[in-house]
N, C-alpha and C. Protein backbone atom coordinates (compact mmCIF):
# COMPACT_ATOMS: atom_id res chain seq x y z
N UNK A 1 -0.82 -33.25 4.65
CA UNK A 1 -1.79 -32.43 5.34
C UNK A 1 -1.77 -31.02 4.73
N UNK A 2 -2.61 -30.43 4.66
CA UNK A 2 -3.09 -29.22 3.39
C UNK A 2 -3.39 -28.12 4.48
N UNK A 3 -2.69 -27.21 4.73
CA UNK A 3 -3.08 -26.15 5.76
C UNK A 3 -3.43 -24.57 4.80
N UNK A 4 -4.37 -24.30 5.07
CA UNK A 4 -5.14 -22.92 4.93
C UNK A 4 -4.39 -21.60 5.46
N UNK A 5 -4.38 -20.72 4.82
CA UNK A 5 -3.31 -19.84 5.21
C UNK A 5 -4.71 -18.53 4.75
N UNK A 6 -5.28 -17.95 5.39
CA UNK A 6 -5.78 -16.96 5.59
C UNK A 6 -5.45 -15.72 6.52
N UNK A 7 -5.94 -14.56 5.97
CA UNK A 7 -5.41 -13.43 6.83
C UNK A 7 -6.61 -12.89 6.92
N UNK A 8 -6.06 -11.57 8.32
CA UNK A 8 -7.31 -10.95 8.47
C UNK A 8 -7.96 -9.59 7.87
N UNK A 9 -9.34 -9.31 7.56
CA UNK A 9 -10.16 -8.48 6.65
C UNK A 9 -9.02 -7.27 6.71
N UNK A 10 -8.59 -6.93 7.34
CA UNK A 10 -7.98 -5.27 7.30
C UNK A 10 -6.75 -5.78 6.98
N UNK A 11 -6.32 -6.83 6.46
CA UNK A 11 -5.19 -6.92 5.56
C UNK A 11 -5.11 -6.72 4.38
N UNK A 12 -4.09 -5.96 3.55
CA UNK A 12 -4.42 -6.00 2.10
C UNK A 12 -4.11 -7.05 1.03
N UNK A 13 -3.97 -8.36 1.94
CA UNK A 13 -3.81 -9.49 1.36
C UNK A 13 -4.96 -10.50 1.46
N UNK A 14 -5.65 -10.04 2.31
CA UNK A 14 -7.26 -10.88 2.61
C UNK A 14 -8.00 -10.89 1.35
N UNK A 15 -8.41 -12.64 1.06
CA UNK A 15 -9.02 -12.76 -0.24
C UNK A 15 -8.05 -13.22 -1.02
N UNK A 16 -6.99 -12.66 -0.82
CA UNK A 16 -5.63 -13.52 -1.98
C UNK A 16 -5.98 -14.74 -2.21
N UNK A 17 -6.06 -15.13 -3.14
CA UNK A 17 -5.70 -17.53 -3.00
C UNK A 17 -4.18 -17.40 -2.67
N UNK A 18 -3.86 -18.78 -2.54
CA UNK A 18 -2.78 -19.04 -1.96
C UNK A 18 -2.35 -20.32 -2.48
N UNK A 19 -1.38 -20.39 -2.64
CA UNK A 19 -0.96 -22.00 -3.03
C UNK A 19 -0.28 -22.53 -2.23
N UNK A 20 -0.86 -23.24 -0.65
CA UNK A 20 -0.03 -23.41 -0.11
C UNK A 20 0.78 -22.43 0.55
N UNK A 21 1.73 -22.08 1.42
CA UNK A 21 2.42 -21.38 1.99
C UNK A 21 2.62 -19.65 1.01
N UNK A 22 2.41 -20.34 -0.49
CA UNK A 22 2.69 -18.91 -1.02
C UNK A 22 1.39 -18.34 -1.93
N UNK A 23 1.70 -17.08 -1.62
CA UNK A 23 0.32 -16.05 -1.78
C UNK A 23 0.41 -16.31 -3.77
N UNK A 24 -0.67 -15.99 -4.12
CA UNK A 24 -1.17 -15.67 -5.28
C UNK A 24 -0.46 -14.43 -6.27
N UNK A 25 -1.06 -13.65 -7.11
CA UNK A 25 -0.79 -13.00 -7.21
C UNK A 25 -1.99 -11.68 -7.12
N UNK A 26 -1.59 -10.89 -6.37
CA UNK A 26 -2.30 -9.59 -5.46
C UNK A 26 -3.39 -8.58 -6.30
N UNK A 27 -4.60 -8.82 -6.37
CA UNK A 27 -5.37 -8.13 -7.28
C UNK A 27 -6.27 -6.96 -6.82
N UNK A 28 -5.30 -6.54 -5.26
CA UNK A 28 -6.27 -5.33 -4.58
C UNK A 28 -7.47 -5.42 -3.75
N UNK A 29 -8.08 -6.54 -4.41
CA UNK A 29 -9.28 -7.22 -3.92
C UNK A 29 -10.26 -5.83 -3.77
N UNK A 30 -10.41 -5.08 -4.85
CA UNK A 30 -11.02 -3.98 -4.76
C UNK A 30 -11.13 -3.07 -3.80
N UNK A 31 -9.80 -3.07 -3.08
CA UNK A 31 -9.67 -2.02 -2.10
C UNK A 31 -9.25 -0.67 -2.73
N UNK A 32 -9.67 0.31 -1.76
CA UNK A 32 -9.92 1.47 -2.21
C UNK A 32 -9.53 2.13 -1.24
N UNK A 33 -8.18 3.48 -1.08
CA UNK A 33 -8.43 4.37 0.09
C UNK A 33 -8.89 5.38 -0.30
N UNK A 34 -10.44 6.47 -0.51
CA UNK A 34 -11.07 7.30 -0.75
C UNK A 34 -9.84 8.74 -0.50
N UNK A 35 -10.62 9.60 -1.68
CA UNK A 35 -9.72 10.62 -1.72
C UNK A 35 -10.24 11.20 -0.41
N UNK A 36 -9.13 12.47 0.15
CA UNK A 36 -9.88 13.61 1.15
C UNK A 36 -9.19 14.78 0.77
N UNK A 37 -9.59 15.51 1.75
CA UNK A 37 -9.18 17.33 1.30
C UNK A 37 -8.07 17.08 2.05
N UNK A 38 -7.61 16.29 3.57
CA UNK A 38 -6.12 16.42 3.97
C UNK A 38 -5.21 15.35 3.17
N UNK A 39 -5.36 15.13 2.02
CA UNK A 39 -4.45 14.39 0.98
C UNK A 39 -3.36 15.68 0.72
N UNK A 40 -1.93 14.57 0.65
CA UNK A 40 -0.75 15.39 0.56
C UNK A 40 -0.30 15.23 -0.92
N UNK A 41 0.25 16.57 -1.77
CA UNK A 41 0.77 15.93 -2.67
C UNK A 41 2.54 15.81 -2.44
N UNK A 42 2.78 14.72 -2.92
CA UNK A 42 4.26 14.66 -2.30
C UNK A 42 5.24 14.10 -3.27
N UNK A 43 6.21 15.10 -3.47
CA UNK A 43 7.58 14.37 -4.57
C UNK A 43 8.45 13.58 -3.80
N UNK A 44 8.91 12.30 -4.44
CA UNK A 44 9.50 11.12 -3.52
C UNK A 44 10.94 12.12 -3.67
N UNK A 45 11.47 11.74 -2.44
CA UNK A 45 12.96 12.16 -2.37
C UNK A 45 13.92 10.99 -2.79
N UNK A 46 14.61 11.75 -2.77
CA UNK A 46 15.92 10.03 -2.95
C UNK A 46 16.28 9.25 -1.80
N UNK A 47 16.42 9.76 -0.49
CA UNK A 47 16.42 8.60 0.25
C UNK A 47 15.28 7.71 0.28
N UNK A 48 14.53 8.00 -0.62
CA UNK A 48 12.92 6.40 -0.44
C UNK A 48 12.82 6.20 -1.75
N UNK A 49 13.78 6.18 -2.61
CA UNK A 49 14.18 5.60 -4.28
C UNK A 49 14.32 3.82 -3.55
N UNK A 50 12.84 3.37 -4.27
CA UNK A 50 12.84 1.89 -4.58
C UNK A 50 12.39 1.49 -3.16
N UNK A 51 12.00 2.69 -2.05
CA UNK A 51 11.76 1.94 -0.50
C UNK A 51 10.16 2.51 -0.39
N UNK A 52 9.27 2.04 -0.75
CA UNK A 52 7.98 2.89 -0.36
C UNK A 52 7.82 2.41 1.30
N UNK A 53 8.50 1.46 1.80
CA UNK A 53 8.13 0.87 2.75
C UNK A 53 8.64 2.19 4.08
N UNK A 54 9.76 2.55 3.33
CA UNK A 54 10.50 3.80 4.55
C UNK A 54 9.34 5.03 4.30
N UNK A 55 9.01 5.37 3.79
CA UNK A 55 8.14 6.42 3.23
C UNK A 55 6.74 6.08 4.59
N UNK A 56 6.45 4.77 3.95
CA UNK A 56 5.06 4.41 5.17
C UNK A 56 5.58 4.37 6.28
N UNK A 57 6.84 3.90 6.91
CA UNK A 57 7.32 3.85 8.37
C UNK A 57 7.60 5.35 8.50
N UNK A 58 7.76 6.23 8.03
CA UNK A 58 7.98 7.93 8.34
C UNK A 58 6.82 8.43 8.44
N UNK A 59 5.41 8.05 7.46
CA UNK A 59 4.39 8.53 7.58
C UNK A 59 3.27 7.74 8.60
N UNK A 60 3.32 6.62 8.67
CA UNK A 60 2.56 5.95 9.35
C UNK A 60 3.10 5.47 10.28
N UNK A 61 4.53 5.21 10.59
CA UNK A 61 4.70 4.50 11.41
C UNK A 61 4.73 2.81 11.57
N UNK A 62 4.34 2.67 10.33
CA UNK A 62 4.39 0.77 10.07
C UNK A 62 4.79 0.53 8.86
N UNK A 63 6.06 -0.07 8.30
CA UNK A 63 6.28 -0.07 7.20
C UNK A 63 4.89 -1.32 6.41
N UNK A 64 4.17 -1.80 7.24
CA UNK A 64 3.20 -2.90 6.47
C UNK A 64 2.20 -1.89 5.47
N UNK A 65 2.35 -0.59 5.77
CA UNK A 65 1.54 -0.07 4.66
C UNK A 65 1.79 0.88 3.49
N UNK A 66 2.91 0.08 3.07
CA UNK A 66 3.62 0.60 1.61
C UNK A 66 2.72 0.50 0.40
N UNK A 67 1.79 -0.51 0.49
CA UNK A 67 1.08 -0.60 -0.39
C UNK A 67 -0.18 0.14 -0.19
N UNK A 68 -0.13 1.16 0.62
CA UNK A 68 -1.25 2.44 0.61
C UNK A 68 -0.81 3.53 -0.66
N UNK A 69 0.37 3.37 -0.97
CA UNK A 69 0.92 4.32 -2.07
C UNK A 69 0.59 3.29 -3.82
N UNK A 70 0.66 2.43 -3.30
CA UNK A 70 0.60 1.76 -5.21
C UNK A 70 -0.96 2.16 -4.90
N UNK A 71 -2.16 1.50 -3.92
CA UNK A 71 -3.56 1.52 -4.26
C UNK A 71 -4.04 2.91 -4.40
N UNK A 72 -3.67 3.85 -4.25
CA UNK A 72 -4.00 5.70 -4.32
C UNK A 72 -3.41 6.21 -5.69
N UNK A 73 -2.15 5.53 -6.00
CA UNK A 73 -1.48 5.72 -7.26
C UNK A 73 -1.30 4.72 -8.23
N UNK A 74 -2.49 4.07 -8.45
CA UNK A 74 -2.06 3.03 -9.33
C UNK A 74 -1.62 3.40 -11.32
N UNK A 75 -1.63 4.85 -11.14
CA UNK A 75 -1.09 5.55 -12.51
C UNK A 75 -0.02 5.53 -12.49
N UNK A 76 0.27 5.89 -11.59
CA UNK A 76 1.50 6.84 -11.52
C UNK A 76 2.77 5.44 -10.94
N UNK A 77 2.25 4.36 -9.86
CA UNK A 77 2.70 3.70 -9.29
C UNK A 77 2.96 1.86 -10.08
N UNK A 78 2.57 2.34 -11.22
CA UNK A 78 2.37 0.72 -12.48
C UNK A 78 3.12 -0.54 -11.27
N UNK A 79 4.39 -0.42 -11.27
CA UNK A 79 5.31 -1.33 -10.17
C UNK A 79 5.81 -0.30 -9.16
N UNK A 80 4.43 -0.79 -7.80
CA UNK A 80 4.91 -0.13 -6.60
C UNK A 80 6.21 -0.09 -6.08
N UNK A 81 7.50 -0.55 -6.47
CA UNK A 81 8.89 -0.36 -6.02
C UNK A 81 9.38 0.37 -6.85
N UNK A 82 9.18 -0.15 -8.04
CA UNK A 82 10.78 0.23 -9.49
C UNK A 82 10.43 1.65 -10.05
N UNK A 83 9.02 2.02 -9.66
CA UNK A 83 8.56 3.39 -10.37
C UNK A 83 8.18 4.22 -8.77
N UNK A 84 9.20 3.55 -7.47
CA UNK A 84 8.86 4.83 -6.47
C UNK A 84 10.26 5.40 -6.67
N UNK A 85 10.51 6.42 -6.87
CA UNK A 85 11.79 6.96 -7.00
C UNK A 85 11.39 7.97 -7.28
N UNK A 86 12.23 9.46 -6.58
CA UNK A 86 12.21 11.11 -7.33
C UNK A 86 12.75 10.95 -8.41
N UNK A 87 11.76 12.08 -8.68
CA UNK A 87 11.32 13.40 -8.55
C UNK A 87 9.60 12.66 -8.97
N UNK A 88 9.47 11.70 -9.04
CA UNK A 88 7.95 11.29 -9.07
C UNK A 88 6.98 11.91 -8.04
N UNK A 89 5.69 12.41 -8.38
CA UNK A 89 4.77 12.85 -7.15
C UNK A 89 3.40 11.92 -7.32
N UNK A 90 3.55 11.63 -6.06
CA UNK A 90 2.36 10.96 -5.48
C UNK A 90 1.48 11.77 -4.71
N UNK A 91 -0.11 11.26 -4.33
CA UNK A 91 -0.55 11.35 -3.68
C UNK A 91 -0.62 10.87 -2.68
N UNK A 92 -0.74 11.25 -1.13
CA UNK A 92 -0.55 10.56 0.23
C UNK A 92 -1.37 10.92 1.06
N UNK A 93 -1.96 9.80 1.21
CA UNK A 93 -3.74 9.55 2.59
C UNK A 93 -2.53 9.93 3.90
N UNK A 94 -3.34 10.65 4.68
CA UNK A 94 -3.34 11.09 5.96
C UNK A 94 -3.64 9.31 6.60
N UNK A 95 -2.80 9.01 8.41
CA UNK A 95 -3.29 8.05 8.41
C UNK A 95 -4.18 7.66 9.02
N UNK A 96 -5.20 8.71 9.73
CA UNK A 96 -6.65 8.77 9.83
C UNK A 96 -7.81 8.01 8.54
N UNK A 97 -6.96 8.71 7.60
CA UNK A 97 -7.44 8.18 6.18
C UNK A 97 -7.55 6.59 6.02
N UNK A 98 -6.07 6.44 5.91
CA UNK A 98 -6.07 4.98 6.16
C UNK A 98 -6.66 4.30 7.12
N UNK A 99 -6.62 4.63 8.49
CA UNK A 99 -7.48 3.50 9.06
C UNK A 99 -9.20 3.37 8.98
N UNK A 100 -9.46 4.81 8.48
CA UNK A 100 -10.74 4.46 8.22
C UNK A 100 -10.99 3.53 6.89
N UNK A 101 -10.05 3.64 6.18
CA UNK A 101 -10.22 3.02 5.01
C UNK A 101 -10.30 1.17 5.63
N UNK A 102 -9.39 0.92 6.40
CA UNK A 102 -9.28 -0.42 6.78
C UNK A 102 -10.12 -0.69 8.22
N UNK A 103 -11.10 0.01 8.21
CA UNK A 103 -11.89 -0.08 9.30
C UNK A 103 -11.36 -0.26 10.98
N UNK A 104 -10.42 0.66 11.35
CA UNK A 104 -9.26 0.48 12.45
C UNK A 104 -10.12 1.49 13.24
């Protein structure tokens, strides 16, 4: 029996294929969080070397949106884990930003 594994639109995995229980590999699905004027610029510290996920649970409050930092920085962010580490600076959506971006 072949079960469908879909998620929902304001996920940043919606649209993935899937093989079965495991996801694809992640192509953004042309998501976009638009720049704004309350964009932060921010140098990673060392306690969030290799954690973007602590970074989103300090700023947002949900570590599920770590991957708001690779899609805003995809220069700077090539591999959203191995290249988050200081003294690197990113840019960082307010999370007003974000939910408008994900229609929340």
């Amino acid at each position: 029996m072949s079960v469908k594994y879909t998620y929902a639109p304001a996920s940043p995995y919606y649209g993935t294929p899937t093989w079965g229980p495991f996801l694809d590999i992640w192509k953004y699905n042309n998501l976009t969080i638009p720049t704004d004027v309350t964009d932060a610029v921010y140098q990673i510290d060392p306690p969030y070397n290799y954690r973007p996920d602590l970074l989103a649970y300090d700023l947002y409050h949900d570590t599920n949106l770590w991957w708001v930092f690779a899609i805003r920085n995809p220069d700077v962010l090539v591999d959203p884990v191995f290249n988050f580490h200081a003294p690197v600076i990113i840019s960082v959506p307010t999370l007003a930003v974000v939910q408008r971006a994900l229609g929340q």
